[in-house]
PDB file of N, CA and C in Angstrom:
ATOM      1  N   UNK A   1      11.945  22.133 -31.163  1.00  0.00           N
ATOM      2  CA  UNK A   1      11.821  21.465 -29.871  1.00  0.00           C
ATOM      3  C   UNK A   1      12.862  20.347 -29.777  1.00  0.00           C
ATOM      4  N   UNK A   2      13.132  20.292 -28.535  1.00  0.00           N
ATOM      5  CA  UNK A   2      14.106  19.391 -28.360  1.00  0.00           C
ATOM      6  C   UNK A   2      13.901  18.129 -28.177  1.00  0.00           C
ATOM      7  N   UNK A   3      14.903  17.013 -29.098  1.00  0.00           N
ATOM      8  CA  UNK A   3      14.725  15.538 -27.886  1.00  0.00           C
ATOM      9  C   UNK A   3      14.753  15.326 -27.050  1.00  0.00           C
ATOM     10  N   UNK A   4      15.687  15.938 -26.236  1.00  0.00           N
ATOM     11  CA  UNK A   4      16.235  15.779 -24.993  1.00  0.00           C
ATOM     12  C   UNK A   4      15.256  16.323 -23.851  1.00  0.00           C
ATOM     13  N   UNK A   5      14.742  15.528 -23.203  1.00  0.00           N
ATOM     14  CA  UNK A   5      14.136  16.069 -21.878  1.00  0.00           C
ATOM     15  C   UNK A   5      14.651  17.374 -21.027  1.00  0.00           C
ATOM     16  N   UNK A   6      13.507  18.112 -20.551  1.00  0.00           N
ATOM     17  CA  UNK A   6      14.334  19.198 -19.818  1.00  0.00           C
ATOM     18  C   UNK A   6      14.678  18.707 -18.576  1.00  0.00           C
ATOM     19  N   UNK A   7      15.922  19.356 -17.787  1.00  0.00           N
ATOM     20  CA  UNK A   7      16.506  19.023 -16.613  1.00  0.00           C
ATOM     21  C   UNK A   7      15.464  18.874 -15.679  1.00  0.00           C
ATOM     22  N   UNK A   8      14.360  19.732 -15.546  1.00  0.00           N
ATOM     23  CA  UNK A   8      13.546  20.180 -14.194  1.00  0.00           C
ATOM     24  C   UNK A   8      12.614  18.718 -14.536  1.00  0.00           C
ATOM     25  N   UNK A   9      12.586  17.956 -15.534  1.00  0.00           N
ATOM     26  CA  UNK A   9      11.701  17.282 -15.586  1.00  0.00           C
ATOM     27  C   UNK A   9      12.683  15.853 -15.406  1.00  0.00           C
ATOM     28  N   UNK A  10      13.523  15.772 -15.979  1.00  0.00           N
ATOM     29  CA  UNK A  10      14.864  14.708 -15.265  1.00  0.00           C
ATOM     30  C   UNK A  10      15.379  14.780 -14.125  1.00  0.00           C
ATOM     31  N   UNK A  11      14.783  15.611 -13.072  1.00  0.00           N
ATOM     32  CA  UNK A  11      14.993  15.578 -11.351  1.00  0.00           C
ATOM     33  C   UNK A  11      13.641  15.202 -11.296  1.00  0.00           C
ATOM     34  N   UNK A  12      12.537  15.917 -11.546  1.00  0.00           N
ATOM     35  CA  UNK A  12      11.510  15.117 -11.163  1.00  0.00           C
ATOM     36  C   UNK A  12      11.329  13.771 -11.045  1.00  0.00           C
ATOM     37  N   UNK A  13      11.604  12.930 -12.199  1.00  0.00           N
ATOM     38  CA  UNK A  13      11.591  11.438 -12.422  1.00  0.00           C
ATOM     39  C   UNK A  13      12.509  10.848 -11.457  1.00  0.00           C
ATOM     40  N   UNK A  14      13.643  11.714 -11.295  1.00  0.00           N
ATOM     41  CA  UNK A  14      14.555  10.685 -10.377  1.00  0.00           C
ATOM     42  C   UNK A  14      13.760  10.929  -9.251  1.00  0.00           C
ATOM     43  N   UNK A  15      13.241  12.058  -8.989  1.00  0.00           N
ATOM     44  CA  UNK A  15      12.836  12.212  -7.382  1.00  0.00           C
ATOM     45  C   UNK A  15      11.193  11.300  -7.139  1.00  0.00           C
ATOM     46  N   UNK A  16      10.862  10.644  -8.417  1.00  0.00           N
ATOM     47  CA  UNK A  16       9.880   9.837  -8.832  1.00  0.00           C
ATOM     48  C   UNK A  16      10.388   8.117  -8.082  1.00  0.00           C
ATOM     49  N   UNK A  17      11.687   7.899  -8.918  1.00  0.00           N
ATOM     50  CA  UNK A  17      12.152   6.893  -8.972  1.00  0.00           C
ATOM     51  C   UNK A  17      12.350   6.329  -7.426  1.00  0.00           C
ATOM     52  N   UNK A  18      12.872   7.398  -6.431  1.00  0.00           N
ATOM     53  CA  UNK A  18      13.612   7.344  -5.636  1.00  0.00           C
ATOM     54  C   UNK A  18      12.409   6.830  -4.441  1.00  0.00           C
ATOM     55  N   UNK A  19      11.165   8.068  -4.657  1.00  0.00           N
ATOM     56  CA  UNK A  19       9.324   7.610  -3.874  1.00  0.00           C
ATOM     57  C   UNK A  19       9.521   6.342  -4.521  1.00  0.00           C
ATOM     58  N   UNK A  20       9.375   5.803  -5.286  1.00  0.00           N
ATOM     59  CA  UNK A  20       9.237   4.629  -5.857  1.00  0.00           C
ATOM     60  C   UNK A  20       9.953   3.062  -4.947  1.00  0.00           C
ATOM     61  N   UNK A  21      10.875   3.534  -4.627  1.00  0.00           N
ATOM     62  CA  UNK A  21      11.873   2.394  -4.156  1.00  0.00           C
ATOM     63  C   UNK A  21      11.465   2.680  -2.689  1.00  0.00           C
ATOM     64  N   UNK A  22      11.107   3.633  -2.055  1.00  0.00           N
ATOM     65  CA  UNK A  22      10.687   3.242  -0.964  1.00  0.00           C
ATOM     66  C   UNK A  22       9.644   3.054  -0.460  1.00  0.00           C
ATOM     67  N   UNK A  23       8.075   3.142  -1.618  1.00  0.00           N
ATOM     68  CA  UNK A  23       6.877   2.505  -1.365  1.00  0.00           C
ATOM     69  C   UNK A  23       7.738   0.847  -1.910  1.00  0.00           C
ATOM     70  N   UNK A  24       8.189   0.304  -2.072  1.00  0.00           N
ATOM     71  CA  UNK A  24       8.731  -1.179  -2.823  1.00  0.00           C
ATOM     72  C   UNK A  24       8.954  -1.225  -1.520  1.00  0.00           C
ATOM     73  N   UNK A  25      10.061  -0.792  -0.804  1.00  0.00           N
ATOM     74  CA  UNK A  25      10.669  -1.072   0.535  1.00  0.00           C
ATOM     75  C   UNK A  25       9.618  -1.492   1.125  1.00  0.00           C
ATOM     76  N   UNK A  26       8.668  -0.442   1.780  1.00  0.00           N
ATOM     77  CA  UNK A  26       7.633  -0.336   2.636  1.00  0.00           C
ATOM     78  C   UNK A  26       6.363  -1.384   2.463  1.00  0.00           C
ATOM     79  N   UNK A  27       6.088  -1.505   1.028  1.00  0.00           N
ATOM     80  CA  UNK A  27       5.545  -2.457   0.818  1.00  0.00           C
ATOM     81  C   UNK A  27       5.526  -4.093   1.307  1.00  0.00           C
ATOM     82  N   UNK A  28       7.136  -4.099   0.603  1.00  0.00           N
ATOM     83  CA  UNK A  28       7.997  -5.485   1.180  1.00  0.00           C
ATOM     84  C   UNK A  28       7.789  -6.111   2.929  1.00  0.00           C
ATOM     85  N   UNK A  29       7.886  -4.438   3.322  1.00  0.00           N
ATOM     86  CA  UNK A  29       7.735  -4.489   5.177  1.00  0.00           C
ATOM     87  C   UNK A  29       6.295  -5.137   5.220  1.00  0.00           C
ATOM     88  N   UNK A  30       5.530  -4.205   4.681  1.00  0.00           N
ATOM     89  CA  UNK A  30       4.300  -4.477   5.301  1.00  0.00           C
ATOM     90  C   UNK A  30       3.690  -5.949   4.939  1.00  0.00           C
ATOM     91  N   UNK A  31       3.972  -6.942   3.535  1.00  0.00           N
ATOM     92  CA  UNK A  31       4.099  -7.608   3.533  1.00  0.00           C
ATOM     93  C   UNK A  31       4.267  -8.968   4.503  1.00  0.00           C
ATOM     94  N   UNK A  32       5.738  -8.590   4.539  1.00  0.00           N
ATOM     95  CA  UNK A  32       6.176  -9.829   5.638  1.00  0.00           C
ATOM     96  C   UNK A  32       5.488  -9.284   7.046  1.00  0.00           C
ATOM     97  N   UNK A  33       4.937  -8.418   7.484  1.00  0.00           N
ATOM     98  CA  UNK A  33       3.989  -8.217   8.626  1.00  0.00           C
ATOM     99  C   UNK A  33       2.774  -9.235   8.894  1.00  0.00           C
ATOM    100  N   UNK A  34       2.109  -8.587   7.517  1.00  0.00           N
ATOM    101  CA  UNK A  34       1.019  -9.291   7.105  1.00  0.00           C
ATOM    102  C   UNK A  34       1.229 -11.132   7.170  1.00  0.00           C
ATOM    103  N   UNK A  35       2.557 -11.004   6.784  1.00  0.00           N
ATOM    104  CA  UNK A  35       2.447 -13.028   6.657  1.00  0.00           C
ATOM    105  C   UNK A  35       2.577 -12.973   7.979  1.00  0.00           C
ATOM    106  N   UNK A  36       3.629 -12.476   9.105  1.00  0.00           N
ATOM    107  CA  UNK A  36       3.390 -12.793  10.377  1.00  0.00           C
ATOM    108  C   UNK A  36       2.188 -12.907  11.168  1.00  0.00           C
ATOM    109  N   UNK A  37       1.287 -11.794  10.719  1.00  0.00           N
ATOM    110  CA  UNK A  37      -0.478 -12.217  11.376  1.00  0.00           C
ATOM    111  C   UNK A  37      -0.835 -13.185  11.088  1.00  0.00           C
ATOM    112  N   UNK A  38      -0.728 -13.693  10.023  1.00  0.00           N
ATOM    113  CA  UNK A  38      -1.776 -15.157   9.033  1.00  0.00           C
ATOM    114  C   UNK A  38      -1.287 -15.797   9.775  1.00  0.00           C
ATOM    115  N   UNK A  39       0.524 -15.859  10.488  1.00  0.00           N
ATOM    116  CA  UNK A  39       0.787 -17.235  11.160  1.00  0.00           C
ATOM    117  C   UNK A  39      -0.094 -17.223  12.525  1.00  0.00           C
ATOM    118  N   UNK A  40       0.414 -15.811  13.251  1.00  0.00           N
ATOM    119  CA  UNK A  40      -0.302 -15.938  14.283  1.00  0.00           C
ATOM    120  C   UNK A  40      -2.079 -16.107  14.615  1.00  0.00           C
ATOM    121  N   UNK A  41      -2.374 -15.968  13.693  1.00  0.00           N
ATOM    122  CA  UNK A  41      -4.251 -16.222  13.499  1.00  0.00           C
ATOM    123  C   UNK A  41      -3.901 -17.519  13.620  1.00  0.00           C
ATOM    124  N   UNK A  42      -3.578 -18.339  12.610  1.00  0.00           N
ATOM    125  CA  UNK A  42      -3.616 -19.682  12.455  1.00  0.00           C
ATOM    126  C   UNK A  42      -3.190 -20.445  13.480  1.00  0.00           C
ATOM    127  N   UNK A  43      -2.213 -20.150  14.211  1.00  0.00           N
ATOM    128  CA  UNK A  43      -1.733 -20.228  15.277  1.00  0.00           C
ATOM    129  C   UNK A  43      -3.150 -20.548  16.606  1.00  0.00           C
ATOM    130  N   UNK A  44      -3.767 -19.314  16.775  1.00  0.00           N
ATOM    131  CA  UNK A  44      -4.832 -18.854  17.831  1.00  0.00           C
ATOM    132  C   UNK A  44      -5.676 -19.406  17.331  1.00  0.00           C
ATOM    133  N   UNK A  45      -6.162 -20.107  16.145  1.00  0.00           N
ATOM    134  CA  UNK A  45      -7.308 -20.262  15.676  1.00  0.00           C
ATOM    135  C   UNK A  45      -8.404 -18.851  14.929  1.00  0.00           C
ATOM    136  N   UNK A  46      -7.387 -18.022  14.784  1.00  0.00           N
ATOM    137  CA  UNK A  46      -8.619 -16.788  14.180  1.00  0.00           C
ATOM    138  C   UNK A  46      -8.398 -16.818  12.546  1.00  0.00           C
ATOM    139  N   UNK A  47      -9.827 -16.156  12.405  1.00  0.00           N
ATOM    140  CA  UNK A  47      -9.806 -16.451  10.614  1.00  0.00           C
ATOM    141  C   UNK A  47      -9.051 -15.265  10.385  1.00  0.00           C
ATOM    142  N   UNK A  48      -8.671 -14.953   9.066  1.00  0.00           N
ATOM    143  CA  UNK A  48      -8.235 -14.666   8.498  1.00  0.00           C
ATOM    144  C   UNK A  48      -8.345 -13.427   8.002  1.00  0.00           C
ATOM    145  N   UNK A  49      -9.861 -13.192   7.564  1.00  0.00           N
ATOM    146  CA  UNK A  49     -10.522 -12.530   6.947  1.00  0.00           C
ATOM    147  C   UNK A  49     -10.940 -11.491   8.654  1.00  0.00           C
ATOM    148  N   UNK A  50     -10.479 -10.030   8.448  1.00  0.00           N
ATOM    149  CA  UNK A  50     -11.000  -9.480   9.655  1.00  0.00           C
ATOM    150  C   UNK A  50     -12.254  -8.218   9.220  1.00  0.00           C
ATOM    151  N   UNK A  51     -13.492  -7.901   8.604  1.00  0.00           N
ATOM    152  CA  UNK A  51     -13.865  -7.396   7.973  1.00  0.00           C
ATOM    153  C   UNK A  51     -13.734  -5.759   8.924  1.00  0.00           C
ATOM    154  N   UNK A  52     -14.229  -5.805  10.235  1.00  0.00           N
ATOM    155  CA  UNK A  52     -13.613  -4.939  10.970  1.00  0.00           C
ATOM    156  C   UNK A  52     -12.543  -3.882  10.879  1.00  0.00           C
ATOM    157  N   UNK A  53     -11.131  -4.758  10.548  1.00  0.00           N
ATOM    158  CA  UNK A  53     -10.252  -3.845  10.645  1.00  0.00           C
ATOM    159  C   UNK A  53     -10.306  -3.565   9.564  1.00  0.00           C
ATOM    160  N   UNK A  54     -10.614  -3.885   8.079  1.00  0.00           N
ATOM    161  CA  UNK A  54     -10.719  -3.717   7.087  1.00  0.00           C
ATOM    162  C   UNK A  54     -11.343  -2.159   6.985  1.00  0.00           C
ATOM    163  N   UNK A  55     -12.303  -2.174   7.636  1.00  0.00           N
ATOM    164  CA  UNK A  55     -13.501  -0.883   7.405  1.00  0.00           C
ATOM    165  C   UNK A  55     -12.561   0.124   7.847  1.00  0.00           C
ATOM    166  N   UNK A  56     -11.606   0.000   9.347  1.00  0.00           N
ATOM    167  CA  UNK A  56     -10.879   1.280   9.633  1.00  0.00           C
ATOM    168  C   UNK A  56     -10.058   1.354   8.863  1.00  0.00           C
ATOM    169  N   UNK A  57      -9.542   0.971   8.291  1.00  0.00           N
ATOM    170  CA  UNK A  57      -8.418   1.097   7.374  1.00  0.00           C
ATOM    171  C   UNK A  57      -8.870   2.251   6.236  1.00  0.00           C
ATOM    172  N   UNK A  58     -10.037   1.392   5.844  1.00  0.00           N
ATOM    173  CA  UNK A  58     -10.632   2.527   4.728  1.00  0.00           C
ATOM    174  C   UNK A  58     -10.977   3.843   4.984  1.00  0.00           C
ATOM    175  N   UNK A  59     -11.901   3.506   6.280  1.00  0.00           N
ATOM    176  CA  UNK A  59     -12.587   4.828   6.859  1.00  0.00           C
ATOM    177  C   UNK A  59     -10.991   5.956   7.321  1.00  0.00           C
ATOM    178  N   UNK A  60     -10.021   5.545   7.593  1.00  0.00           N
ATOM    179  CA  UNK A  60      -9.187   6.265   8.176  1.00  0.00           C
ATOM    180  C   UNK A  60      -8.377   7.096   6.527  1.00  0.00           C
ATOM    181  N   UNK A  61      -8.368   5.805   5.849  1.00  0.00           N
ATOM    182  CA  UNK A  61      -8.030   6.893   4.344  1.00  0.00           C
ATOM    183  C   UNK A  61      -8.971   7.530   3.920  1.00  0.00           C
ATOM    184  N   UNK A  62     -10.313   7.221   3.852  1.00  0.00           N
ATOM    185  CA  UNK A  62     -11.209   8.035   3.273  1.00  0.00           C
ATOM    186  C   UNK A  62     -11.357   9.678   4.014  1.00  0.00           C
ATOM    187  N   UNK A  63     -10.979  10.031   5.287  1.00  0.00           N
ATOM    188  CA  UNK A  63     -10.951  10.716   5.896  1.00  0.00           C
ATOM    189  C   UNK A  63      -9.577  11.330   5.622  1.00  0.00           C
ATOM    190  N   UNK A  64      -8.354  10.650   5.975  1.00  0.00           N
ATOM    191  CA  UNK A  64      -7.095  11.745   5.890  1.00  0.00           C
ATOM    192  C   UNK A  64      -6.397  11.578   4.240  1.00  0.00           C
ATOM    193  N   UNK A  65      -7.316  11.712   3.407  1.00  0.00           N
ATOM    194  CA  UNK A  65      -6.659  12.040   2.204  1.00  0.00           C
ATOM    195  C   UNK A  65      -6.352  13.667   2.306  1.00  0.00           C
ATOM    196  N   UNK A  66      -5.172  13.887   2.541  1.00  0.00           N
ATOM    197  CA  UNK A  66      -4.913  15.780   2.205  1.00  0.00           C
ATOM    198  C   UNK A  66      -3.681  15.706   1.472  1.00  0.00           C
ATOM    199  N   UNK A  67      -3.836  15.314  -0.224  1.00  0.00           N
ATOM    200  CA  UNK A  67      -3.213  15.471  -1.357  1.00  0.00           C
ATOM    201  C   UNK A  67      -3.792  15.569  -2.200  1.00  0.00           C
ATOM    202  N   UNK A  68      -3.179  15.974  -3.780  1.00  0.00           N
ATOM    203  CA  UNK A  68      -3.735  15.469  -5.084  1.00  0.00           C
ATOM    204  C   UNK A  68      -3.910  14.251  -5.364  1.00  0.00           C
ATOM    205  N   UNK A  69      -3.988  13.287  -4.507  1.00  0.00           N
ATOM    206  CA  UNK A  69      -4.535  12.020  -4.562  1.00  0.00           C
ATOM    207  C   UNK A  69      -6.304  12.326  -3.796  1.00  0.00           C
ATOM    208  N   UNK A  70      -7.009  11.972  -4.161  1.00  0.00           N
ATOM    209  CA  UNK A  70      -8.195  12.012  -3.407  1.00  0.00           C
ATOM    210  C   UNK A  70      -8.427  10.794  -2.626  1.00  0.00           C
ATOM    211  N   UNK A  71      -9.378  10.146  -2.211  1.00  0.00           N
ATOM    212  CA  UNK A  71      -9.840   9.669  -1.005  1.00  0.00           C
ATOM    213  C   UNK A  71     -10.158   8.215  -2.017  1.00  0.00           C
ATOM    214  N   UNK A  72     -11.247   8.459  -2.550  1.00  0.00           N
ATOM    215  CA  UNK A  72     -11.299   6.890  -3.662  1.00  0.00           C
ATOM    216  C   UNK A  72     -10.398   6.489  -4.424  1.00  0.00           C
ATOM    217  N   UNK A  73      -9.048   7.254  -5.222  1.00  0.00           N
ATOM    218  CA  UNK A  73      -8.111   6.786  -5.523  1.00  0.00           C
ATOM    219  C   UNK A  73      -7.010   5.973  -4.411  1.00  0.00           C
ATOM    220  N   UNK A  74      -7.201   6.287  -2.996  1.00  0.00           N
ATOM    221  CA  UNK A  74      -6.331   5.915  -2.194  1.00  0.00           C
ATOM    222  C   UNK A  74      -7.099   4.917  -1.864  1.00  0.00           C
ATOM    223  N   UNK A  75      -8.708   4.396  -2.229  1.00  0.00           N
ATOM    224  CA  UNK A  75      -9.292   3.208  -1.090  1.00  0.00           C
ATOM    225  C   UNK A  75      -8.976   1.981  -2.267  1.00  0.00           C
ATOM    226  N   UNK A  76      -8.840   2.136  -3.786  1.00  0.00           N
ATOM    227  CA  UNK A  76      -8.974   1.801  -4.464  1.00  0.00           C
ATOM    228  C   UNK A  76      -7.549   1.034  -4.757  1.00  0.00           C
ATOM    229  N   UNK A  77      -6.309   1.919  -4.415  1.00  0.00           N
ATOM    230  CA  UNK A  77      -5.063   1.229  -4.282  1.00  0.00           C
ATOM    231  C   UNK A  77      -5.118   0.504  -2.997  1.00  0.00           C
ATOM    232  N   UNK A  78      -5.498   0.347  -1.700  1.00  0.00           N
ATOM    233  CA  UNK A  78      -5.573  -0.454  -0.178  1.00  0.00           C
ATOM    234  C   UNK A  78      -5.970  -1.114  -0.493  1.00  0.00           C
ATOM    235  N   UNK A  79      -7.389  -1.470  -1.479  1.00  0.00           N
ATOM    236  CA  UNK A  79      -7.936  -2.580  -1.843  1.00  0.00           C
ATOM    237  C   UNK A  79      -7.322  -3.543  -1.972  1.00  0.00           C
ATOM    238  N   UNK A  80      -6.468  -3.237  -3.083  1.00  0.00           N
ATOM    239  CA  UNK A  80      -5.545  -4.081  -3.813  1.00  0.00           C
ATOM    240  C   UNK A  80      -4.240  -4.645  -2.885  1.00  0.00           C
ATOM    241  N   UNK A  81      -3.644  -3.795  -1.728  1.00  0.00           N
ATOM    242  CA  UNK A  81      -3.017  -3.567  -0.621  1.00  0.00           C
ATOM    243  C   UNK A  81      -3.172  -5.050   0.362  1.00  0.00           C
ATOM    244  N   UNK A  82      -4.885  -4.982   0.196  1.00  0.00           N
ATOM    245  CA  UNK A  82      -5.596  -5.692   1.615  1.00  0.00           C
ATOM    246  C   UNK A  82      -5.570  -6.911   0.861  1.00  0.00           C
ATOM    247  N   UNK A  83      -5.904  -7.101  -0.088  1.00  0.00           N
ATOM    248  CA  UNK A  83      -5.983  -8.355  -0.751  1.00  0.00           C
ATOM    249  C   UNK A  83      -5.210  -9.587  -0.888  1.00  0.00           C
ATOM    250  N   UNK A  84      -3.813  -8.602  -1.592  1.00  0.00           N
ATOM    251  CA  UNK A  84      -2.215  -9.011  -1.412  1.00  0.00           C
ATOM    252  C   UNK A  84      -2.356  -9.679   0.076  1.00  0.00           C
ATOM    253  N   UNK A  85      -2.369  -8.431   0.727  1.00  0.00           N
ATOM    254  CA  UNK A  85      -2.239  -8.872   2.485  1.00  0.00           C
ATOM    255  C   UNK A  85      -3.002 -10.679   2.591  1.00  0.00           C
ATOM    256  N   UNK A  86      -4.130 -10.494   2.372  1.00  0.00           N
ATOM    257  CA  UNK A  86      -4.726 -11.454   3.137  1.00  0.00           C
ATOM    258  C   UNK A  86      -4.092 -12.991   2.215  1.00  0.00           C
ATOM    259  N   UNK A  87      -4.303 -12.696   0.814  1.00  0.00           N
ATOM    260  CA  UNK A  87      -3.149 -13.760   0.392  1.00  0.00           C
ATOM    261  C   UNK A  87      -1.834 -14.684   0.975  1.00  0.00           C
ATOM    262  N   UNK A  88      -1.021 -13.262   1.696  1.00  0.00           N
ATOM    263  CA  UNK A  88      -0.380 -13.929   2.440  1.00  0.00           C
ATOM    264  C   UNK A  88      -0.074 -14.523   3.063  1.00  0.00           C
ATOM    265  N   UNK A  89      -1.517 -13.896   3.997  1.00  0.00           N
ATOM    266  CA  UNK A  89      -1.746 -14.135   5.213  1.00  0.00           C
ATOM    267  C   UNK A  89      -2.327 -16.156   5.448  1.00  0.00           C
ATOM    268  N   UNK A  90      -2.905 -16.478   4.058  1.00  0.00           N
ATOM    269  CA  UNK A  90      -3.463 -17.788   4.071  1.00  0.00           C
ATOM    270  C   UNK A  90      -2.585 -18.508   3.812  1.00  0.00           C
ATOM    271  N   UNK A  91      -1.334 -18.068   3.198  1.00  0.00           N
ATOM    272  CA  UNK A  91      -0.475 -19.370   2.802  1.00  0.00           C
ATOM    273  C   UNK A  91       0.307 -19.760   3.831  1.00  0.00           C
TER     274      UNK A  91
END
């Protein structure tokens, strides 16, 4: 057996790498979104915390999971998503 990785599996990774940099991108976006609400709440006087939109968020992944990702692996990464978010959103 070889050291060397096989090719089909050294395109995979790059084609890994490449999803990779643009959930970072997208992330980054959604990010600085998120800080723009916190200003504008704070702004209007609204809290922060919206438990509401929170629920569609979930309910809408828990429903359109159609991958080898399932539905609780995807509510389970938003979690972490929403959290970040609202962090932002307070500073």
């Amino acid at each position: 057996m070889s050291d060397r990785p096989d090719q089909r599996i050294i395109n995979l990774r790059n084609a890994i790498d490449t999803v990779d940099s643009r959930i970072i991108e997208l992330l980054q976006e959604r990010s600085s979104l998120a800080r723009e609400i916190g200003r504008v709440k704070k702004e209007i006087g609204m809290e922060i915390l919206d438990p509401s939109r929170e629920g569609k968020i979930l309910k809408k992944l828990a429903s359109g999971a159609k991958g080898p990702m399932d539905a609780d692996a995807l509510v389970r990464i938003y979690e972490v998503i929403m959290q970040e978010s609202k962090r932002l959103q307070e500073d």
